[in-house]
Protein backbone atom coordinates (compact mmCIF):
# COMPACT_ATOMS: atom_id res chain seq x y z
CA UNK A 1 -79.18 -118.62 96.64
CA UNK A 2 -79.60 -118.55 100.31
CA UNK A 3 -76.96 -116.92 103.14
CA UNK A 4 -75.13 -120.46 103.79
CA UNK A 5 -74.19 -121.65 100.04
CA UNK A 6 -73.77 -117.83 99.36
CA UNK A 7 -70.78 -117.58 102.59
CA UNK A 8 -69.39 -120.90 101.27
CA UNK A 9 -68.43 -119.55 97.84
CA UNK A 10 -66.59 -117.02 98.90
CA UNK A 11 -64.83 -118.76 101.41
CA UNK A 12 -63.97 -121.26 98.03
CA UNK A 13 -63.16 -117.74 96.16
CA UNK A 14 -60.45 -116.20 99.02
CA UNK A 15 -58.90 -120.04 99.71
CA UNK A 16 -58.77 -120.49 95.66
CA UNK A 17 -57.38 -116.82 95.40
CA UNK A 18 -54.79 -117.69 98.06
CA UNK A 19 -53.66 -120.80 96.67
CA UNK A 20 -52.92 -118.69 93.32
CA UNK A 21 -50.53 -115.72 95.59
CA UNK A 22 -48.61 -118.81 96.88
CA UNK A 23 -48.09 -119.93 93.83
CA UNK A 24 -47.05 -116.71 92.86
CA UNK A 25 -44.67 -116.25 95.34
CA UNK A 26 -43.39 -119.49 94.87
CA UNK A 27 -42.31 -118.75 91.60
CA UNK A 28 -41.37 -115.68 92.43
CA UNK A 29 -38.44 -116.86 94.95
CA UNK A 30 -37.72 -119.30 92.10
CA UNK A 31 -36.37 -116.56 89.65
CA UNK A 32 -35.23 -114.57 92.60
CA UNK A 33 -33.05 -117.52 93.12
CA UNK A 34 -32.20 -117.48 89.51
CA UNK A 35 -31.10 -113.28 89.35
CA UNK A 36 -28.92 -114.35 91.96
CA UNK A 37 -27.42 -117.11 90.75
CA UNK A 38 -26.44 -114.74 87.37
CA UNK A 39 -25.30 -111.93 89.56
CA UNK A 40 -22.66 -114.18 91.21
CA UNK A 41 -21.77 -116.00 87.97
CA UNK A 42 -21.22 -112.70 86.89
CA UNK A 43 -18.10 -112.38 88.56
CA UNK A 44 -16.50 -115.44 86.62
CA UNK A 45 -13.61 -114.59 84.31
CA UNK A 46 -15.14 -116.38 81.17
CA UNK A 47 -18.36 -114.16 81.75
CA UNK A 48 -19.87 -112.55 78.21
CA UNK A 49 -19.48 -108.62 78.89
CA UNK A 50 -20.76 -108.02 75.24
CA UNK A 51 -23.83 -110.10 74.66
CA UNK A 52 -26.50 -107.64 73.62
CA UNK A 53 -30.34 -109.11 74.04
CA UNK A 54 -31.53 -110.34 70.67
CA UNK A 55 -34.37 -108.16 68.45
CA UNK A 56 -36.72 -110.83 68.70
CA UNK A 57 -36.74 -110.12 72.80
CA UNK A 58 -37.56 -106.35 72.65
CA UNK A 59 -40.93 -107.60 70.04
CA UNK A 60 -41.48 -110.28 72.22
CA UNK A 61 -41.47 -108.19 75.26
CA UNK A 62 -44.34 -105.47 73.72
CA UNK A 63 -46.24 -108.47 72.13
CA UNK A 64 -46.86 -109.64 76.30
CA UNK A 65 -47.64 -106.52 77.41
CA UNK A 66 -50.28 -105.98 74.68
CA UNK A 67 -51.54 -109.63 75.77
CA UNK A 68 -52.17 -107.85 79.52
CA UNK A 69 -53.89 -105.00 77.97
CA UNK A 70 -55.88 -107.36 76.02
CA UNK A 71 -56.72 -109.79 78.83
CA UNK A 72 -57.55 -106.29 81.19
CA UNK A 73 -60.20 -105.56 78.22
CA UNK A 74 -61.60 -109.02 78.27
CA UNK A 75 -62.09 -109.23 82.01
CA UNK A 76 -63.77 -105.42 81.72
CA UNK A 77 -66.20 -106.30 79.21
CA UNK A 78 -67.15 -109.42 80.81
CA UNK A 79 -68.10 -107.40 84.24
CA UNK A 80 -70.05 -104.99 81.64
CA UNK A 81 -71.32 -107.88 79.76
CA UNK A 82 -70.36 -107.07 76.31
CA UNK A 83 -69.53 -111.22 75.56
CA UNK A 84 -68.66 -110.38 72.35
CA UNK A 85 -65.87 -108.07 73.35
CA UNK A 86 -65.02 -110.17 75.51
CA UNK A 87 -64.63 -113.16 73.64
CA UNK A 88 -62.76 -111.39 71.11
CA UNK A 89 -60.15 -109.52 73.17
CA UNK A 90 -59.74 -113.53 75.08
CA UNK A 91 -58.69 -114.59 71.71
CA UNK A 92 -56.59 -111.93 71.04
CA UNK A 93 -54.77 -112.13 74.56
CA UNK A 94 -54.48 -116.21 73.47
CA UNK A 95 -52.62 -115.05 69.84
CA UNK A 96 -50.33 -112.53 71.44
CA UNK A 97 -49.38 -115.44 74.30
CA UNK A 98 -48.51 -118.03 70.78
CA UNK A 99 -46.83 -115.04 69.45
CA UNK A 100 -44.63 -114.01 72.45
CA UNK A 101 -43.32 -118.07 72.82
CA UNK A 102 -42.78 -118.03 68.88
CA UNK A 103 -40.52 -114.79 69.25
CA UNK A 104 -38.57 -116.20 72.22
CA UNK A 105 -37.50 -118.98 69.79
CA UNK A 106 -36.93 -116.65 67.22
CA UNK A 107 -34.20 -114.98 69.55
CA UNK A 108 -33.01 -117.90 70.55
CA UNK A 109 -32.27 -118.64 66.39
CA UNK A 110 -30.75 -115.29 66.97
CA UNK A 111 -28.72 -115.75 69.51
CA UNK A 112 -27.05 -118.81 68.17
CA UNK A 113 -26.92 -116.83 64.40
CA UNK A 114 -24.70 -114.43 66.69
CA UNK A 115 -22.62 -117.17 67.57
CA UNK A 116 -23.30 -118.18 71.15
CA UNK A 117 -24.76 -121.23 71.94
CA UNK A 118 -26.87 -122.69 75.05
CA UNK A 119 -25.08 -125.95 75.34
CA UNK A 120 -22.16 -128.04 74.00
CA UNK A 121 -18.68 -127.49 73.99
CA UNK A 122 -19.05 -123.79 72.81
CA UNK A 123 -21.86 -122.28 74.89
CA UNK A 124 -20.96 -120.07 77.39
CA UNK A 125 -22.30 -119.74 81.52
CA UNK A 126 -23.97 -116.26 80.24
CA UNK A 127 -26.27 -117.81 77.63
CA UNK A 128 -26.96 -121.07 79.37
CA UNK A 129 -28.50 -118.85 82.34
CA UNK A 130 -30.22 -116.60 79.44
CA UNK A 131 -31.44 -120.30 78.36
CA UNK A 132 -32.65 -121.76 82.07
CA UNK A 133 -34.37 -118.24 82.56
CA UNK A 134 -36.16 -117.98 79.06
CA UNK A 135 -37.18 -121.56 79.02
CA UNK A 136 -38.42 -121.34 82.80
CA UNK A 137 -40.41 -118.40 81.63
CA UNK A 138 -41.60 -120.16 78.63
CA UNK A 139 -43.09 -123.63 80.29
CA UNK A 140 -45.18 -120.74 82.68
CA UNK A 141 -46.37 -118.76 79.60
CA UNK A 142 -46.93 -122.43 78.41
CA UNK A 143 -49.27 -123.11 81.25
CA UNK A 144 -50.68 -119.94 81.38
CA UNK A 145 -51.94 -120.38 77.64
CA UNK A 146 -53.60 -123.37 78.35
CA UNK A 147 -55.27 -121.51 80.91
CA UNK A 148 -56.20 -118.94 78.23
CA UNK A 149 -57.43 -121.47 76.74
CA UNK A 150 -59.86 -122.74 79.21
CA UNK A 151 -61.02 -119.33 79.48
CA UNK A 152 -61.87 -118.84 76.26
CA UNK A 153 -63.73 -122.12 76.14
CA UNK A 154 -65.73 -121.74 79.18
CA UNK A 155 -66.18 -117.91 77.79
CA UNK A 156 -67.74 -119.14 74.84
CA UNK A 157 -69.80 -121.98 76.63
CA UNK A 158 -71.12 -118.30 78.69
CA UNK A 159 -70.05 -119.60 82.12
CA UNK A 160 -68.90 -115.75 82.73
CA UNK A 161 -70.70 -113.07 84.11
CA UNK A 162 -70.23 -109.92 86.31
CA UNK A 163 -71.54 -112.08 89.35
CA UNK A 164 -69.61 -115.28 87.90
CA UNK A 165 -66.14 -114.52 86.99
CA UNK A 166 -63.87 -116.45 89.60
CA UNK A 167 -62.02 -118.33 86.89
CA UNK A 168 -61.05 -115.51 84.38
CA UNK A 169 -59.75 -113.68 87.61
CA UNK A 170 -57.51 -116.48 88.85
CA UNK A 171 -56.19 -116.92 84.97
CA UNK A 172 -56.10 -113.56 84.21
CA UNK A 173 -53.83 -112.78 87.78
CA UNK A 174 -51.56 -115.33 86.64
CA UNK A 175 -51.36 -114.04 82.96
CA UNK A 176 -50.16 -111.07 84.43
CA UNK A 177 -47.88 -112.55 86.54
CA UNK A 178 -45.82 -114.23 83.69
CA UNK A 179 -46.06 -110.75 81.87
CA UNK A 180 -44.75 -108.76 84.57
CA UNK A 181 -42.29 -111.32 84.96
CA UNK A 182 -40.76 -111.21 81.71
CA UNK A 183 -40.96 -107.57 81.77
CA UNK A 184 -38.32 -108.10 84.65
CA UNK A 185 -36.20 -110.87 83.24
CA UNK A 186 -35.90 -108.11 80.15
CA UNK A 187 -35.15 -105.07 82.28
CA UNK A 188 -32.63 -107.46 84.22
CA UNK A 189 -30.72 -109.04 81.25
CA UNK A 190 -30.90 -105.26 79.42
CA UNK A 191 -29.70 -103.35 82.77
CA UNK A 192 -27.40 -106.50 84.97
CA UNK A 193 -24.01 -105.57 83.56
CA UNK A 194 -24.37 -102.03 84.65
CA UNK A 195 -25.76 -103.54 88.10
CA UNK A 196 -22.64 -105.72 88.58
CA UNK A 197 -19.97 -103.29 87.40
């Protein structure tokens, strides 16, 4: 590879690298916007001062953070190049990712076997914003599975390397990203009444 198509990929690298922090941040302000709009609603009369977050939430919320931990092993074997490690800890970061959106559902089932409900006549402004937040969270994780799932194709196809790993950094940043985020919706829904007060 000579100096020229060598300085051109990672001038592709920082502008594809950039283009992922924007995103970031634009998603970011998004459920900044979102934390702000609850904290006002707050204030409401008809506001829940009860609702507790349901089981399903608290699994949900270890099952992501084990997908990080996974997806940090994946990307360290890779730059050590143990593939099969690699591979393997990919697919488990993809199962933990089906299992975190199958336990959100579960606590919305929970949720509603408490008695509140996201829409209709009987819902409530404090679990319709639990609803636009989880949801909002979900169609990321959503994307960011598919991702996963590129990954793990192009992982087993051996398009990775310790000199080649561009893609599984941009997915794996973004993974992380929806993980950290839901770590924050959690703390924020577990901790906002006590914020408010």
């Amino acid at each position: 590879m000579d100096y020229t198509s060598q300085t051109e990929q990672i001038k592709i690298a920082r502008s594809k690298k950039m283009m992922m922090w924007f995103g970031i941040v634009s998603l970011s302000m998004m459920f900044a916007g979102l934390t702000s709009a609850y904290i006002v609603s707050a204030e409401r009369r008809d506001w829940l001062r009860d609702f507790e977050l349901p089981q399903a939430f608290y699994i949900s919320t270890l099952v992501i953070v084990l997908s990080s931990l996974s997806m940090l092993i994946a990307k360290s074997a890779v730059k050590s190049g143990k593939n099969t490690l690699a591979t393997g800890s990919l697919f488990v970061t993809l199962g933990l990712g089906i299992a975190f959106v199958v336990l959100q559902f579960v606590g919305f089932d929970q949720i509603i076997a408490e008695g509140y409900f996201f829409t209709g006549s009987e819902s409530t402004v404090t679990t319709s914003f639990i609803y636009a937040f989880v949801i909002s969270h979900i169609v990321h994780v959503a994307a960011g599975i598919l991702v996963l799932l590129v990954i793990v194709v192009q992982q087993i196809r051996g398009k990775y390397s310790k000199n080649q790993i561009l893609g599984m950094e941009l997915g794996a940043t973004f993974w992380h990203f929806v993980d950290i985020l839901w770590v924050y919706l959690f703390l924020f829904f577990m901790f906002a009444d006590e914020l408010i007060k």
